[in-house]
Protein backbone atom coordinates (compact mmCIF):
# COMPACT_ATOMS: atom_id res chain seq x y z
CA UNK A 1 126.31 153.87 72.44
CA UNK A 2 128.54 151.80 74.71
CA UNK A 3 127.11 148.46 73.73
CA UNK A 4 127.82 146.92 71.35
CA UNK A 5 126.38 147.27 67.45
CA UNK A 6 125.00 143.49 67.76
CA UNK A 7 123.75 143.80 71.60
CA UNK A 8 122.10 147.44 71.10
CA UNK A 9 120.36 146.07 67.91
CA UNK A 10 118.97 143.13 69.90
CA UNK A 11 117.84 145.48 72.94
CA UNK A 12 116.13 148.22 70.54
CA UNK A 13 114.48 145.68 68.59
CA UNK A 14 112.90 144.01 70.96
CA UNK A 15 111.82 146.84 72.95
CA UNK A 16 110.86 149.25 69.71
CA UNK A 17 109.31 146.50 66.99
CA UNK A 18 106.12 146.72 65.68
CA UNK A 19 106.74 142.94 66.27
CA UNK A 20 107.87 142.35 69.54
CA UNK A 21 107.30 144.76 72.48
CA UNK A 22 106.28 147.67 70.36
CA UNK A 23 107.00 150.87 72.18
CA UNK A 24 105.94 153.65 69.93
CA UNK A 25 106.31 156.42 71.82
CA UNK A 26 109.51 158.04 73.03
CA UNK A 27 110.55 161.47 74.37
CA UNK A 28 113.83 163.87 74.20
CA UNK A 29 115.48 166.51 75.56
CA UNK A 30 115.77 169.84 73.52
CA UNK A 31 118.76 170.85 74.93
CA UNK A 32 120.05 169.56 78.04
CA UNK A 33 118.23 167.73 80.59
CA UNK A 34 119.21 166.29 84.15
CA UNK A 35 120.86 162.70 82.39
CA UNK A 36 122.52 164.70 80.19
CA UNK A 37 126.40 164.98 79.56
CA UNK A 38 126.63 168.47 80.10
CA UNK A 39 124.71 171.49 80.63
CA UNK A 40 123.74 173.21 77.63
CA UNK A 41 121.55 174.04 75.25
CA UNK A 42 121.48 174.34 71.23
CA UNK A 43 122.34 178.23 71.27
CA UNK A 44 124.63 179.12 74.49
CA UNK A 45 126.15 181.69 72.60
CA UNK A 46 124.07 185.25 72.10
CA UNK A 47 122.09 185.36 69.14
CA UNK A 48 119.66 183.14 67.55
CA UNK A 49 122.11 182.70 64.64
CA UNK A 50 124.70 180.91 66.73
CA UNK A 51 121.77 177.90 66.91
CA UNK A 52 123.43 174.58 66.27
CA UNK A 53 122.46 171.17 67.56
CA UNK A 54 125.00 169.86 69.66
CA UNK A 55 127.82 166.88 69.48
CA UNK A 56 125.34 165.42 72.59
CA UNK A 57 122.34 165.16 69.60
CA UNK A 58 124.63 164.93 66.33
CA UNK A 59 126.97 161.86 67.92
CA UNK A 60 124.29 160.16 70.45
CA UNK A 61 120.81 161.20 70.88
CA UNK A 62 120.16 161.61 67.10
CA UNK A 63 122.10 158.24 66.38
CA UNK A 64 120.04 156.25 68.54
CA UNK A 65 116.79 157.44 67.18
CA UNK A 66 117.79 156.37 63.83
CA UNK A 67 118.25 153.04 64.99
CA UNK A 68 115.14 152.84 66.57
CA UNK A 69 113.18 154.61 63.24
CA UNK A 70 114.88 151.64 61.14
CA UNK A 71 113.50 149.10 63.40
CA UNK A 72 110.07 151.44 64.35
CA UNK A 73 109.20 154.12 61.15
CA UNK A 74 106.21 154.92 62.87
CA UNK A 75 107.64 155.69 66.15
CA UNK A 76 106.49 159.22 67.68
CA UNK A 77 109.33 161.65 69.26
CA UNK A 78 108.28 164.50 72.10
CA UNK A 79 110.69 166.90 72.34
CA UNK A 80 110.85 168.57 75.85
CA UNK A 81 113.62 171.86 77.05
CA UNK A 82 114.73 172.37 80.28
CA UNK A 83 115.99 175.80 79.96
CA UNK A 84 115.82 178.30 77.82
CA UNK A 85 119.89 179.44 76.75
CA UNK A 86 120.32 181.03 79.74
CA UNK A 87 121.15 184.65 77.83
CA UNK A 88 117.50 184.78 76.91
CA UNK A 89 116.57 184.41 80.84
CA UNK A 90 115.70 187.07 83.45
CA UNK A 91 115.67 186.99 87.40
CA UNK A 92 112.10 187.99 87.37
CA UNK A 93 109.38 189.71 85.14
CA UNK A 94 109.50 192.47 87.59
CA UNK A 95 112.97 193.97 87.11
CA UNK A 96 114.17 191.97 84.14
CA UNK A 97 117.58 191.70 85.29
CA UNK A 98 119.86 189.13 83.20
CA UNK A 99 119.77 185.69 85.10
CA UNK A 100 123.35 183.84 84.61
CA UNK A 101 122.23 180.66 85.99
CA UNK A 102 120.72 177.22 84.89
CA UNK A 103 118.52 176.86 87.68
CA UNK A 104 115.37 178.76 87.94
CA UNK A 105 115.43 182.02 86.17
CA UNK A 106 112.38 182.83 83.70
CA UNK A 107 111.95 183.88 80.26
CA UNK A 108 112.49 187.43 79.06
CA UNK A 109 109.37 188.18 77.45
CA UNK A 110 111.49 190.52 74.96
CA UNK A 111 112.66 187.17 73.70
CA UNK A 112 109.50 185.24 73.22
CA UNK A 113 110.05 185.31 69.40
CA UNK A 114 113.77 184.22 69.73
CA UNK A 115 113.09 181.22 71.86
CA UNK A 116 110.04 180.71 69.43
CA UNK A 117 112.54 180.45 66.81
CA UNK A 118 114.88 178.56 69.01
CA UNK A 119 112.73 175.47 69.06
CA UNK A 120 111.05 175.88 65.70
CA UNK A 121 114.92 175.74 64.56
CA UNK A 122 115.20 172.58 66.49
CA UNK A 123 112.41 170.50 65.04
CA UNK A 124 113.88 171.84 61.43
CA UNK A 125 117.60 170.69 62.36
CA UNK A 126 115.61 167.04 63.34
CA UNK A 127 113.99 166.87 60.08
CA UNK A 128 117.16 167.90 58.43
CA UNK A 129 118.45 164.77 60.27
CA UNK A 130 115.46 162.74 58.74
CA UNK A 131 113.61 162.57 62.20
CA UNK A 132 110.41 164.49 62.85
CA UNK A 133 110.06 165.97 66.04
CA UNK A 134 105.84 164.71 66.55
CA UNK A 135 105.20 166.62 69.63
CA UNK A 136 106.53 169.23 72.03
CA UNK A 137 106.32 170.89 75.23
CA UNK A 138 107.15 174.56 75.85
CA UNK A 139 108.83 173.97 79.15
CA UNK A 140 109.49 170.83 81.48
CA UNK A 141 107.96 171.06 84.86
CA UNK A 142 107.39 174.89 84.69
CA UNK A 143 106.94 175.11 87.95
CA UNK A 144 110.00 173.20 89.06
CA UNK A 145 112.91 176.04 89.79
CA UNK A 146 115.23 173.47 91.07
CA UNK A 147 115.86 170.95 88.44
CA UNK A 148 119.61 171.01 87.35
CA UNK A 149 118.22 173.02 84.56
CA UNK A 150 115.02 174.82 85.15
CA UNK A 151 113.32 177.50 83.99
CA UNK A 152 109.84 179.01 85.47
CA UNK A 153 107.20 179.59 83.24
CA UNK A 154 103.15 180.33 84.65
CA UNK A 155 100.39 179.83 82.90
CA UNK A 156 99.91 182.68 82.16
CA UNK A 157 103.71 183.07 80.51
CA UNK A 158 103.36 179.74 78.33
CA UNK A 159 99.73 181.30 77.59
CA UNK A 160 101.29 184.66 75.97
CA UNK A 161 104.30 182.68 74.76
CA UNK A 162 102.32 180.36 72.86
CA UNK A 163 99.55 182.91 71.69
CA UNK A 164 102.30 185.53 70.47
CA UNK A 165 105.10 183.77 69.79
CA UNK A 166 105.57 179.99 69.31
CA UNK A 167 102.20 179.33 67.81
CA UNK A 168 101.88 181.85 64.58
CA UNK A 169 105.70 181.00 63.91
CA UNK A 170 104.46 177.37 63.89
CA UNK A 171 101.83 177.91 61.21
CA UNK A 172 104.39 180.94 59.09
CA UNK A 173 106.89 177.55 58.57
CA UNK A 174 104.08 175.20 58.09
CA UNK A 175 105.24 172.96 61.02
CA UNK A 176 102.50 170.37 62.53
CA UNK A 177 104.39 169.49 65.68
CA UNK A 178 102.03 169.30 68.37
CA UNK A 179 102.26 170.92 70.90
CA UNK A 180 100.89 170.10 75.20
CA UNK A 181 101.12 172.52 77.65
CA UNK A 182 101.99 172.16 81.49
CA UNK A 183 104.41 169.16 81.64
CA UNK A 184 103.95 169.05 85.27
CA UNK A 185 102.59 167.22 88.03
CA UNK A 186 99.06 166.75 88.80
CA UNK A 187 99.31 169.02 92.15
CA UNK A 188 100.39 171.68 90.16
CA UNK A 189 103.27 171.85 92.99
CA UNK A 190 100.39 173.70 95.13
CA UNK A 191 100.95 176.68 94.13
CA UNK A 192 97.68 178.42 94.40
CA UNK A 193 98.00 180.80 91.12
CA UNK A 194 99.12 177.40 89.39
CA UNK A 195 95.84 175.34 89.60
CA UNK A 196 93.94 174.43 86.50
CA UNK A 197 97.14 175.46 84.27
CA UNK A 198 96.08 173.47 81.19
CA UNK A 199 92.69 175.19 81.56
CA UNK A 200 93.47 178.30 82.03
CA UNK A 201 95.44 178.70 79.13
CA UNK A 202 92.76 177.07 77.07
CA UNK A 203 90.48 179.72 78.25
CA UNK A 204 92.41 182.18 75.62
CA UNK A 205 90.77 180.77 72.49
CA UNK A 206 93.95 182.44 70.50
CA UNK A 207 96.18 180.44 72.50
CA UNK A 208 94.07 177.20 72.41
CA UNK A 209 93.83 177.49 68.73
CA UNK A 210 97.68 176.40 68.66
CA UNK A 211 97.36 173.82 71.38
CA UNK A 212 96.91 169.89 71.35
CA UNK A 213 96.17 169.16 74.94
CA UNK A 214 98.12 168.85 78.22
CA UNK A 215 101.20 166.52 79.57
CA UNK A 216 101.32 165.78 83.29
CA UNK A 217 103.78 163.98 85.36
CA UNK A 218 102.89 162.50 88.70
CA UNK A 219 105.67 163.58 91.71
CA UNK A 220 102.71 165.19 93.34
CA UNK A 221 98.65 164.64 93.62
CA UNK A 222 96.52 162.29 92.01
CA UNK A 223 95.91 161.11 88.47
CA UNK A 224 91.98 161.95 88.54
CA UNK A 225 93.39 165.86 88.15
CA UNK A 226 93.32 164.12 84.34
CA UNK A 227 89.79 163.38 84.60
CA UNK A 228 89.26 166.94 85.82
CA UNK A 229 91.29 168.38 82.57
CA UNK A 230 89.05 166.12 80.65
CA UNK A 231 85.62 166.64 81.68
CA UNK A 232 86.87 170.53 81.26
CA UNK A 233 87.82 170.64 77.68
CA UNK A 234 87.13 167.11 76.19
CA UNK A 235 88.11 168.57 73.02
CA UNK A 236 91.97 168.52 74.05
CA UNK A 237 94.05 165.79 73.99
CA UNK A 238 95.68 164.33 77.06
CA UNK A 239 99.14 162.35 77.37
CA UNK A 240 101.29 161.23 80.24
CA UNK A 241 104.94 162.15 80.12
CA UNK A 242 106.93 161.62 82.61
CA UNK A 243 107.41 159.30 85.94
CA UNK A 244 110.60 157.76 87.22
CA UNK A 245 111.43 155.00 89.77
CA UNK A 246 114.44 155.18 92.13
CA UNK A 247 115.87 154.39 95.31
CA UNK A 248 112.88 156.24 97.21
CA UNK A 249 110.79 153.97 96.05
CA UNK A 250 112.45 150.51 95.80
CA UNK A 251 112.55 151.06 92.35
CA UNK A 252 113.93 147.46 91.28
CA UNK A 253 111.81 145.75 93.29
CA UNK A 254 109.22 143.85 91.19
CA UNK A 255 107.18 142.91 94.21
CA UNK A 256 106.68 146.62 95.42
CA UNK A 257 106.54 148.35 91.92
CA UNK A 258 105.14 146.22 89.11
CA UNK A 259 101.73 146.19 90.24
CA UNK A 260 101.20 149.84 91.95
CA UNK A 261 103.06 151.17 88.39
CA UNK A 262 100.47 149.14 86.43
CA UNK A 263 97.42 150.82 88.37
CA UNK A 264 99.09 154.57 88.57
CA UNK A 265 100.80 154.64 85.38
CA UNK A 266 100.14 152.13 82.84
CA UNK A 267 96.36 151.18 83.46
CA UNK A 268 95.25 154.83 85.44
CA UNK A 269 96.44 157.44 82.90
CA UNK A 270 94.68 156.06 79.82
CA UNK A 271 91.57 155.25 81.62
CA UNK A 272 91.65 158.85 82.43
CA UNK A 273 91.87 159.86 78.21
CA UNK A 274 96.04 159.63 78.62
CA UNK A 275 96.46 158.59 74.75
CA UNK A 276 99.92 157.64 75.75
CA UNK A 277 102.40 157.29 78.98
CA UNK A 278 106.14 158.31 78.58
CA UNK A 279 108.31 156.99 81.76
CA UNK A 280 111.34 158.77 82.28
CA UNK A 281 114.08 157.03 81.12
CA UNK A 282 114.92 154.10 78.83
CA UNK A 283 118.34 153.35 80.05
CA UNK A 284 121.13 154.72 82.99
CA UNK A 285 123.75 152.20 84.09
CA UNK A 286 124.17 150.08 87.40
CA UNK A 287 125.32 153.19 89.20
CA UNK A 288 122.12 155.67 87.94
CA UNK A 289 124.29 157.54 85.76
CA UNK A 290 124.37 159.61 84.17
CA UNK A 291 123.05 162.69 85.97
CA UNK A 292 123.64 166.05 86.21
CA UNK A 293 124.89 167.93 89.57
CA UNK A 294 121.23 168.84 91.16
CA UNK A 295 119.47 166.55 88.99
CA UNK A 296 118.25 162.71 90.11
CA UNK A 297 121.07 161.31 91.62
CA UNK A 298 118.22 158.45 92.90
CA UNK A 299 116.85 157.48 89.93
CA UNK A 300 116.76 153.57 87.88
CA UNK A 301 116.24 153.44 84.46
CA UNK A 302 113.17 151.49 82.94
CA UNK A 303 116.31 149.49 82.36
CA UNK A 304 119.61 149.13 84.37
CA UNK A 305 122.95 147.90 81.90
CA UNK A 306 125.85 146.70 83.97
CA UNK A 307 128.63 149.32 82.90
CA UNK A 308 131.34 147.01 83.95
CA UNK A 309 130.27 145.28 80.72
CA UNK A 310 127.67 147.56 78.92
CA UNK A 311 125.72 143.68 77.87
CA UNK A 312 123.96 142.83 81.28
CA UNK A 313 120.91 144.64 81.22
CA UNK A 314 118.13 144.16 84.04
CA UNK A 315 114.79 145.19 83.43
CA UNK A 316 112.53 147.13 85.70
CA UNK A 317 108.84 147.79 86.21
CA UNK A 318 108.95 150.67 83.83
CA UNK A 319 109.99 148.39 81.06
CA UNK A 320 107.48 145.89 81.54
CA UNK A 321 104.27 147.81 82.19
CA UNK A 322 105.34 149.81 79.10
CA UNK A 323 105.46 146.58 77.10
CA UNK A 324 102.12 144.92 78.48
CA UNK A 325 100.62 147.74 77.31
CA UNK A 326 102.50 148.32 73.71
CA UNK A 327 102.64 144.80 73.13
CA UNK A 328 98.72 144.37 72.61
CA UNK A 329 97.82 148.05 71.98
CA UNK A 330 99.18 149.56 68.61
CA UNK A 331 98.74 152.90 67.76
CA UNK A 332 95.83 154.26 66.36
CA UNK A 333 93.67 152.25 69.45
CA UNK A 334 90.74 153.17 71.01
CA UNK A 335 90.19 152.64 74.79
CA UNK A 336 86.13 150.82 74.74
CA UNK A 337 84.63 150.18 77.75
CA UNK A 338 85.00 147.57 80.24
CA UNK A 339 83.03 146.88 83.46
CA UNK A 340 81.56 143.92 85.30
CA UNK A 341 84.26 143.23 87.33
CA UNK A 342 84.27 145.07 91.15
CA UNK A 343 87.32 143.84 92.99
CA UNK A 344 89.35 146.72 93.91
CA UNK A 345 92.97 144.64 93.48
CA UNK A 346 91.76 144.17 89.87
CA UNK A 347 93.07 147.23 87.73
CA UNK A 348 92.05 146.41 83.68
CA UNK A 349 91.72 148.66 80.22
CA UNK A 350 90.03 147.27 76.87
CA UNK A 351 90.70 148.99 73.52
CA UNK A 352 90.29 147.97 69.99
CA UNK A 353 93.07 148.32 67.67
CA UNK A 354 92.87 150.00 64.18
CA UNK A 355 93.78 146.18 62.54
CA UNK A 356 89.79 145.09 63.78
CA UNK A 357 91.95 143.15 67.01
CA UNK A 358 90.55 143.47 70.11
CA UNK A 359 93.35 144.52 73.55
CA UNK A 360 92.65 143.68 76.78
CA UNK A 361 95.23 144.58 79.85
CA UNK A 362 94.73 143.78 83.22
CA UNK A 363 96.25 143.65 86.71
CA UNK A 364 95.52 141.41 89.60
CA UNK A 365 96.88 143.00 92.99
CA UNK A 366 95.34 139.88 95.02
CA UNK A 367 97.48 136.81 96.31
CA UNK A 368 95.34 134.24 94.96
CA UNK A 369 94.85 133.83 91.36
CA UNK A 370 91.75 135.05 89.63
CA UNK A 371 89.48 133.50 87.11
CA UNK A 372 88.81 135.96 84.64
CA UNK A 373 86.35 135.90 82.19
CA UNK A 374 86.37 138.38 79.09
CA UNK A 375 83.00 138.34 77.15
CA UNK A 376 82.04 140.72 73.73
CA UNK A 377 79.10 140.19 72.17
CA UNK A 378 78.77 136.65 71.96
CA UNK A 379 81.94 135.62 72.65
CA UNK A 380 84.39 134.85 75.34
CA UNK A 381 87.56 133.40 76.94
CA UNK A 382 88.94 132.86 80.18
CA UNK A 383 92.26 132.92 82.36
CA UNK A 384 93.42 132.08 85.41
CA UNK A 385 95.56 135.01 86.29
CA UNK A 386 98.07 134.64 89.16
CA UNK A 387 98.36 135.84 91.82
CA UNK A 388 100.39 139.76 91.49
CA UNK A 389 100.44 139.20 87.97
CA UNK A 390 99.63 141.06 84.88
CA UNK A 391 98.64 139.90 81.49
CA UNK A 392 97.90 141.15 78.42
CA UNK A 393 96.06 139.69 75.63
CA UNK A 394 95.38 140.42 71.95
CA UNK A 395 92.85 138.60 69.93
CA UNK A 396 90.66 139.24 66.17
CA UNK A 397 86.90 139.64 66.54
């Protein structure tokens, strides 16, 4: 909201048109998260009544998704909390003492229905907006207590939460949100009671009955844990939603994060059934702000703008392995397979778009440029792709 009308037009286009880059898929905080303004949530004041969306959603958040709707209809919106309102929050399940903090703490199961209605309130204040809320999660990073806002939640809480609470009060207002469980990383932070969260909760068929599928993050373990959720319950859906670059990981350096961000994020989670990756964020300034007190203090945006000017934006590996992707594979797509190709510094995806188009991505890790050849059926093309490149093509069958 500091750029200009003209400039921010010209960056959200780009990035959010059906016609250009074509990102479809973005996600919000419900409440306040660690690049927020403030801490907060939509109800810090005692009683569900006293629910109200926020100036941080009525004069910025909700603005720019308008924006982005005019340019993108069809764009999908995940809606994520950090925290519960903190009045709503206990110590531990044990002694259920009131927890004044917004770090850690854990839901007071007395209030499963409130916070229920907290969110379902939420997506209805969105809509009232004009912006449907597609998707949400119960809790970011459940098992993170040390987030500038946090909030615990075990399986086996978002399990009973869901089954008792959050999913009949989803079906009594006739909302379709979806909505993933976990929102965590593939390690499930090694905590031993923690593995398998997604499938233990699906294990309760009168939770599953509410539930879409899973969201994972990857600041710990390995992105095959997907394949494990998968081959599990193939019946639920799977989508990436959040990873972040920074200073720990020479986060604006093309040459050490394009092509490792291609294979782990991009390329890895939807040949693992990911039907869509969320990186975490769009935009902080030169100086990674903002941030919260205890949140990332390290992190880049998939875009940096200069906030000596709020015009000089530079682009990071987040933006463009988000955009090879987009760019060639619309909505609707479905991943086909590939194969015939063995090198292990080539990293590629096929799909077939719901227009009849065929989508092709593919990153090459080697020095030397590559000769690629891409045959179906009877026909073919080739390229020449550079060295630590990566190109994406579209084409009609």
């Amino acid at each position: 909201m500091k750029m200009s009308a003209a400039d921010r037009k010209e960056f959200l286009t780009k990035t959010f048109s059906p016609n250009a880059y074509g990102f479809s898929y973005v996600r919000i905080s419900i409440g306040c998260s660690d690049f927020s303004l403030s801490d907060y949530t939509c109800c810090d004041k005692e009683g569900i009544d006293n629910f109200a969306l926020t100036d941080e959603e009525n004069d910025l958040v909700i603005p720019i998704l308008k924006e982005i709707l005019a340019i993108n209809p069809s764009l999908k919106i995940m809606g994520s909390p950090w925290t519960a309102p903190k009045w709503m929050q206990v110590d531990n399940l044990t002694d259920l003492n009131p927890y004044d903090s917004w770090t850690s703490g854990q839901l007071n199961p007395a209030y499963y229905s409130t916070y229920a209605t907290y969110l379902v309130k939420c997506i209805q204040a969105y809509k009232a907006a004009g912006i449907d809320i597609y998707s949400v999660t119960p809790q970011n990073e459940p098992l993170n207590r040390g987030n500038s806002a946090s909030m615990y939640m075990s399986w086996e809480e978002e399990r009973e939460f869901i089954r008792t609470a959050l999913g009949p009060l989803f079906v009594a207002n006739g909302i379709k949100t979806k909505i993933y469980v976990f929102d965590h990383n593939y390690n499930y932070d090694n905590i031993a009671s923690q593995m398998s969260y997604p499938t233990n909760i699906y294990a309760d068929a009168d939770a599953a009955q509410y539930i879409a599928g899973a969201a994972f993050h990857d600041y710990g373990g390995d992105r095959s844990e997907l394949l494990n959720v998968h081959n599990a319950n193939p019946d639920k859906e799977l989508v990436f939603s959040e990873t972040s670059i920074g200073t720990w990981n020479s986060g604006r350096d093309l040459t050490k994060r394009l092509l490792d961000d291609m294979r782990n994020v991009a390329i890895g989670t939807v040949n693992n059934y990911c039907r869509g990756a969320i990186v975490w964020n769009l935009m902080l300034d030169n100086d990674r702000s903002p941030y919260r007190e205890g949140g990332c203090s390290t992190c880049y945006g998939a875009v940096d703008i200069n906030n000596s000017d709020y015009k000089t934006i530079t682009r990071n590996s987040h933006y463009y392995i988000i955009a090879h992707m987009a760019s060639v594979v619309k909505p609707g797509a479905v991943r086909i397979a590939s194969s015939g190709y063995t090198d292990s510094n080539i990293d590629y995806a096929a799909f077939e778009n719901t227009d009849g188009t065929y989508a092709f991505v593919l990153a090459n890790n080697n020095e030397k440029s590559k000769l690629i050849t891409v045959t179906i059926g009877d026909k073919h093309f080739a390229y020449e792709a550079p060295g630590k490149s990566v190109v994406s093509f579209k084409w009609a069958k």
